[in-house]
N, C-alpha and C. Protein backbone atom coordinates (compact mmCIF):
# COMPACT_ATOMS: atom_id res chain seq x y z
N UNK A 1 -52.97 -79.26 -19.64
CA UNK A 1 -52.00 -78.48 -18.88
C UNK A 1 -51.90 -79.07 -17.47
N UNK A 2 -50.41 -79.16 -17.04
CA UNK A 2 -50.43 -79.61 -15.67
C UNK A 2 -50.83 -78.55 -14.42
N UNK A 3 -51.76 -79.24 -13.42
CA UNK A 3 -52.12 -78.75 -12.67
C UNK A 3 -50.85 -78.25 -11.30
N UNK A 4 -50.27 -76.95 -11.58
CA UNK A 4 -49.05 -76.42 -10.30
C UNK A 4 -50.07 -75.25 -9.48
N UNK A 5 -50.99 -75.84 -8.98
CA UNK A 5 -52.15 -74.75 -8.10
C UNK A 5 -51.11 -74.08 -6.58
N UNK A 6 -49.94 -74.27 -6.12
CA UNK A 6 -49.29 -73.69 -5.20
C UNK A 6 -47.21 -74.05 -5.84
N UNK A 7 -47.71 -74.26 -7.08
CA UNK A 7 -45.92 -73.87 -7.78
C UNK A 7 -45.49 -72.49 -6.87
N UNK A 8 -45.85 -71.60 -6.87
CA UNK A 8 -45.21 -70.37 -6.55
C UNK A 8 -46.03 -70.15 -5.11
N UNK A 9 -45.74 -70.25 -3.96
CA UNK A 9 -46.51 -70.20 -2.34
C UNK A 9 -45.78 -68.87 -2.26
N UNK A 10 -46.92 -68.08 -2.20
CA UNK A 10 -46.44 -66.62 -1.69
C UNK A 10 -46.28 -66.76 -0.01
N UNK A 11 -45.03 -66.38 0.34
CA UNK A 11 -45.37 -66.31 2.38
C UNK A 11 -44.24 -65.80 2.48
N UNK A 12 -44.44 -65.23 3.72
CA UNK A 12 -43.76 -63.97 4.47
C UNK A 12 -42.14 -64.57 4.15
N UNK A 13 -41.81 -65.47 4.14
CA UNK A 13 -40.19 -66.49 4.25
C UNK A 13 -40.20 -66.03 2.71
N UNK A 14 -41.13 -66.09 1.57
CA UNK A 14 -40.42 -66.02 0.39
C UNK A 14 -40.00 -64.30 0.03
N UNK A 15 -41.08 -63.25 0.66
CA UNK A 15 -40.72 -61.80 0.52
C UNK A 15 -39.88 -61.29 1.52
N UNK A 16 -39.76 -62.07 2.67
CA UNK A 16 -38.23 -61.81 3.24
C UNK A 16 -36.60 -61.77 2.51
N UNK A 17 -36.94 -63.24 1.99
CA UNK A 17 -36.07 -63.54 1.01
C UNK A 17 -35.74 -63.02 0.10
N UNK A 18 -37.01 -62.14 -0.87
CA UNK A 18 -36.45 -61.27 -1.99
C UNK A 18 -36.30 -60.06 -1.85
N UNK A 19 -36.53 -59.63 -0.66
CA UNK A 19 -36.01 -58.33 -0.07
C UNK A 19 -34.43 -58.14 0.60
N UNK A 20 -34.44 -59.15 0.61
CA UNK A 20 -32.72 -59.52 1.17
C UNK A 20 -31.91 -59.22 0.11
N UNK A 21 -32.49 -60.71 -1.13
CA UNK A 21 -31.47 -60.53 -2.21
C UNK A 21 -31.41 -59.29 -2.82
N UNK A 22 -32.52 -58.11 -2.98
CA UNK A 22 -32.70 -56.95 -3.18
C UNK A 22 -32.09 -55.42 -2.72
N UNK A 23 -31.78 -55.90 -1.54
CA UNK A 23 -30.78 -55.26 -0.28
C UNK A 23 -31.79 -54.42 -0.05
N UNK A 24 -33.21 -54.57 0.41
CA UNK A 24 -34.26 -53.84 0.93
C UNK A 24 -34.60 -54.21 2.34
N UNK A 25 -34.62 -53.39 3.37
CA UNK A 25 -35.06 -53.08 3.72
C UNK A 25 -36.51 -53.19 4.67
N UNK A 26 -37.23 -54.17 4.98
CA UNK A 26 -38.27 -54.18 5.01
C UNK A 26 -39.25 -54.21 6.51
N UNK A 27 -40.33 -53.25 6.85
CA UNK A 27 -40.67 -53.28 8.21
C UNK A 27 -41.72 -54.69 8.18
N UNK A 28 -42.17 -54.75 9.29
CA UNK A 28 -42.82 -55.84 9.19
C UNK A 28 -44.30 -55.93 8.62
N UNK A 29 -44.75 -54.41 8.80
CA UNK A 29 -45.88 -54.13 8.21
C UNK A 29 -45.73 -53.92 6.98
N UNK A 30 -44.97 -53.36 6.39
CA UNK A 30 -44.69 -54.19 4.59
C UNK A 30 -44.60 -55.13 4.18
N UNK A 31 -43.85 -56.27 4.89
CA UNK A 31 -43.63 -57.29 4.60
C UNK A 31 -45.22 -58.09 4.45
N UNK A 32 -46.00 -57.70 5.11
CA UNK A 32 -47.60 -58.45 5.45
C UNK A 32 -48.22 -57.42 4.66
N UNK A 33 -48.01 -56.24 3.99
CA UNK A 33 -48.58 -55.68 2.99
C UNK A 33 -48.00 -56.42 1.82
N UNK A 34 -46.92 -56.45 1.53
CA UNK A 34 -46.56 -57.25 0.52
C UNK A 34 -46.41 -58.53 -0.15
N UNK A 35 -47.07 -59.41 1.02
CA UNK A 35 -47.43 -60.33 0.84
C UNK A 35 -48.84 -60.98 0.39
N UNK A 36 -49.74 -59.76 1.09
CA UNK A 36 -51.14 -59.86 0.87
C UNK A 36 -51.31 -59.81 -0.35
N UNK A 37 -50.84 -58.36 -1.16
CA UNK A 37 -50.22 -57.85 -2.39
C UNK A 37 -49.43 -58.99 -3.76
N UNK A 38 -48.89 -59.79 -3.62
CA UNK A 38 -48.12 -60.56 -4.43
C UNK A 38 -49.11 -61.85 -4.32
N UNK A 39 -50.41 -62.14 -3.31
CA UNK A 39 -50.79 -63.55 -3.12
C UNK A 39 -52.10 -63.13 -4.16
N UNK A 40 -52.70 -61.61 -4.09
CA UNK A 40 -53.83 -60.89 -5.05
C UNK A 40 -52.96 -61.13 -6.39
N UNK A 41 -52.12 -60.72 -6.48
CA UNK A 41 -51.20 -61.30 -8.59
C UNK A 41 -51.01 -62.49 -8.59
N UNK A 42 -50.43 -62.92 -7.90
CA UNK A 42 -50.77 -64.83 -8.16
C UNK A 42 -52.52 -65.23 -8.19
N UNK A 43 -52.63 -64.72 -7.43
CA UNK A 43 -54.43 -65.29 -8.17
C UNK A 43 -55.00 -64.88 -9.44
N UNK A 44 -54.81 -63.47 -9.56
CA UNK A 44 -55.35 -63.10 -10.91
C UNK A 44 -54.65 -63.56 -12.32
N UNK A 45 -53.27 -64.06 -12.16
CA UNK A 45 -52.67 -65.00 -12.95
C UNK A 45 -53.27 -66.83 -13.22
N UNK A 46 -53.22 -66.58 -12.17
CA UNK A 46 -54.20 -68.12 -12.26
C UNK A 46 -55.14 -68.17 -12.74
N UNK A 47 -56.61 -67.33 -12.17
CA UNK A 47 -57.40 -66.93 -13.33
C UNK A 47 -57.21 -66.73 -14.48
N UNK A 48 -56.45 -66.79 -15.05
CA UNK A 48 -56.32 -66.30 -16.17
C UNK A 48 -55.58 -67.16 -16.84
N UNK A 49 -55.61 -68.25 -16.45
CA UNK A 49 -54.78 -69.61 -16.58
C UNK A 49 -56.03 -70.68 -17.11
N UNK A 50 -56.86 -70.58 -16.40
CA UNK A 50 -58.31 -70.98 -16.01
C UNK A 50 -59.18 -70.81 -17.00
N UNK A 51 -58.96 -69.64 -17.99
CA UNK A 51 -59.25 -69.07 -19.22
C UNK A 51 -59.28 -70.26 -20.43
N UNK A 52 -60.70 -70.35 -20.66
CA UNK A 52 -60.33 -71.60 -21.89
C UNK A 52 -60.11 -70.98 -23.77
N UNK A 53 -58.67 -70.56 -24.00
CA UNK A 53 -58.36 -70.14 -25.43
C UNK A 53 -58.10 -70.93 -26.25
N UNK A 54 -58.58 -72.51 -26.28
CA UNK A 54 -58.41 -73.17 -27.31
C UNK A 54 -58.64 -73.00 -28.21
N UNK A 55 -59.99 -72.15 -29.24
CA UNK A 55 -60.10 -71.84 -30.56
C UNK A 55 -59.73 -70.29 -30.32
N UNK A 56 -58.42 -69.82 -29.63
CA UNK A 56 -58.56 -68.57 -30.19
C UNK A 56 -57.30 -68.66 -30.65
N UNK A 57 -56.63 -67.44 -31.75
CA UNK A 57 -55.40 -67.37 -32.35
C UNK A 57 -54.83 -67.20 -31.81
N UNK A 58 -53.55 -67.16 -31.82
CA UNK A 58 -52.57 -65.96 -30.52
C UNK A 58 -52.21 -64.67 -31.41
N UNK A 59 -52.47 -63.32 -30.82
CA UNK A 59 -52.11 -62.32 -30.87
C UNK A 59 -51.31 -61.68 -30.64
N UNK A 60 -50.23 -61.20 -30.80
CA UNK A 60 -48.98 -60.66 -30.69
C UNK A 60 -49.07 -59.11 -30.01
N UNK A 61 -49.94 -58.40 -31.18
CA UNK A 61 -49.92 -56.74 -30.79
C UNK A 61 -51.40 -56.61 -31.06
N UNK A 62 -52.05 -56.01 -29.94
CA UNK A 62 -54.00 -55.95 -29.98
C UNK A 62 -53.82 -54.76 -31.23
N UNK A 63 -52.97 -53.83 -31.79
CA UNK A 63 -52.81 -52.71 -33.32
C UNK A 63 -51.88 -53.41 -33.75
N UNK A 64 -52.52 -52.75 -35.00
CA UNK A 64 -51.49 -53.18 -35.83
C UNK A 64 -50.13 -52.22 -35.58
N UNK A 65 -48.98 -52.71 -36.41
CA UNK A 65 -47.53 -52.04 -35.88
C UNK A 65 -47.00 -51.06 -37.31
N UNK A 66 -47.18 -50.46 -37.12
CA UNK A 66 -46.45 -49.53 -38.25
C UNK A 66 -45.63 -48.73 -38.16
N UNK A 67 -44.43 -47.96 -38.80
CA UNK A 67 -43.45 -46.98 -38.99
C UNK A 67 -43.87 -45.75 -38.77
N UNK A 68 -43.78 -45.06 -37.55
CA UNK A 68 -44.16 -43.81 -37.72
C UNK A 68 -43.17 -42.83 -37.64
N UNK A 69 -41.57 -43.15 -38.21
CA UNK A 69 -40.55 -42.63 -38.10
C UNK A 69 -40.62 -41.81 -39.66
N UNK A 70 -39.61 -40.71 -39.39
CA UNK A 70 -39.54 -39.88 -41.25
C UNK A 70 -38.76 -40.81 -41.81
N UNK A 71 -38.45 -40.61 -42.94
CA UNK A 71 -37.63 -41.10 -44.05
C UNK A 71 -36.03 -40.56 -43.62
N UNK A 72 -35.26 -41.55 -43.84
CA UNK A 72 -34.01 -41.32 -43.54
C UNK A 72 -33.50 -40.39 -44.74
N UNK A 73 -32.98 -39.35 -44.87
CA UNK A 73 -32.41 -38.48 -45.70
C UNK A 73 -30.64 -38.55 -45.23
N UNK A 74 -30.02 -38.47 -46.58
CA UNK A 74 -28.61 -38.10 -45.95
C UNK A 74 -28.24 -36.70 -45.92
N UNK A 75 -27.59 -36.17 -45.10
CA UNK A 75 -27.10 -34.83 -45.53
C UNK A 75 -26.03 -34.83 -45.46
N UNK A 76 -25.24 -34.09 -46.04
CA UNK A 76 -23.82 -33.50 -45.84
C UNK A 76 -23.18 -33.38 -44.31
N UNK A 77 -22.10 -33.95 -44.01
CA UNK A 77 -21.72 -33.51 -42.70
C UNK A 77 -21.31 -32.01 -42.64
N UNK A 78 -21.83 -31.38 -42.21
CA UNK A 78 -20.47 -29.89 -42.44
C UNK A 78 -19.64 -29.48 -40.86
N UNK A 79 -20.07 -30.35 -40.06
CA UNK A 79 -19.27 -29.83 -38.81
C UNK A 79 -17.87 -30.68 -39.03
N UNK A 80 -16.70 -30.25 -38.50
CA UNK A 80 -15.97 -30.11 -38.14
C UNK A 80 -14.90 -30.43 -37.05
N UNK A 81 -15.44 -31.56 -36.48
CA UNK A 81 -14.60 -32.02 -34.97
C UNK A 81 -13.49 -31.23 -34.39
N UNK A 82 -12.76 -31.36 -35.28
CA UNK A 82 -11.24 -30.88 -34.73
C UNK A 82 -10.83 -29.37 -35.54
N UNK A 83 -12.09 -28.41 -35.17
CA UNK A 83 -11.85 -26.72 -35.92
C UNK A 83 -11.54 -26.42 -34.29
N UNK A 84 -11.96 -26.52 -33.57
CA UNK A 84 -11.48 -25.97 -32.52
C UNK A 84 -10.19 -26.05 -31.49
N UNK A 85 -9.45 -27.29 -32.38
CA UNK A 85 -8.08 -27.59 -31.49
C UNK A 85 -6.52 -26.96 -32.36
N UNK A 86 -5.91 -26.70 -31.46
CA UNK A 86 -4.52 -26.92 -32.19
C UNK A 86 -4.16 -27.75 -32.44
N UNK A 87 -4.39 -28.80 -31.82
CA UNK A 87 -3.52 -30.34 -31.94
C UNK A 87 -4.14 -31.04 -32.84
N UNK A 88 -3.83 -31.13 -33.80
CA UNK A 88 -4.69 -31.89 -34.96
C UNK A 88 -3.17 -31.50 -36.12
N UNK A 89 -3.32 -33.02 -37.18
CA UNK A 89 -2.73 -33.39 -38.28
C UNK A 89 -3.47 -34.20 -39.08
N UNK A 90 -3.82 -33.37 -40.23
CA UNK A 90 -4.67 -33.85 -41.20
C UNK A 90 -5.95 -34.29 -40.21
N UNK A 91 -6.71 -34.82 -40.70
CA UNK A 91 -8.07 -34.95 -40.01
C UNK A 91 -8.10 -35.84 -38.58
N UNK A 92 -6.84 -36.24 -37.98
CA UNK A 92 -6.67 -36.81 -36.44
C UNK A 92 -6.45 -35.71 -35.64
N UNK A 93 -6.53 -35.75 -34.42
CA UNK A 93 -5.94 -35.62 -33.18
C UNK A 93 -4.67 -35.92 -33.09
N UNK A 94 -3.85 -34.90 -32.37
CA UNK A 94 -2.28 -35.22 -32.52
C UNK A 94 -2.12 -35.29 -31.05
N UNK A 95 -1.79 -36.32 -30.40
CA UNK A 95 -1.08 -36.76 -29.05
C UNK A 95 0.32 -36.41 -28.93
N UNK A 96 0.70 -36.67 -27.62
CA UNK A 96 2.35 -36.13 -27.22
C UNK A 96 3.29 -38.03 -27.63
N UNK A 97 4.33 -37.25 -27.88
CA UNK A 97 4.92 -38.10 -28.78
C UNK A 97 5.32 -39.56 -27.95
N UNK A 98 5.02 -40.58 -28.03
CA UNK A 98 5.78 -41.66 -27.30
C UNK A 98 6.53 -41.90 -27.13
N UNK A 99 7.89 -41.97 -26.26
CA UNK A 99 9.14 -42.27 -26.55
C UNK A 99 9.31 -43.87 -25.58
């Protein structure tokens, strides 16, 4: 794997920047909270980069995935859309006439 140890440089110019494109807002003491903040997830990503999984499988879902939905049944429709209008012909909606 190629070594990108500062691909992504967290600094105050890049969370300025995505607070802009964001239309946020930002004081300056957030901005240096949020930077401190985003430079702690880039490290623990890296760690974890650092991780040697060569004999392991890849895993998709840590459970297994199963259906826990009911069984689709059909029923009868019995409602009615258009019981409550006058304007109706045969089973449409009747609009005002186009001329």
């Amino acid at each position: 794997m190629s070594e990108k140890s500062d691909y992504w440089k967290i600094d105050e110019k890049l969370v300025k920047h995505v607070a802009k494109i964001a239309r946020v807002n930002l004081t300056e003491q957030e901005i240096e909270k949020f930077t401190k903040q985003l430079e702690n997830i880039l490290q623990a990503f890296k760690e974890l980069d650092e991780v040697d999984t060569s004999g392991v499988e890849p895993s998709f879902h840590p459970q297994e995935l199963k259906n826990v939905w009911r069984e689709d049944k059909v029923k009868p429709w019995k409602w009615d859309p258009l019981e409550n209008t006058k304007h109706k012909e045969k089973k449409y909606f009747k609009g005002p006439k186009i001329v």
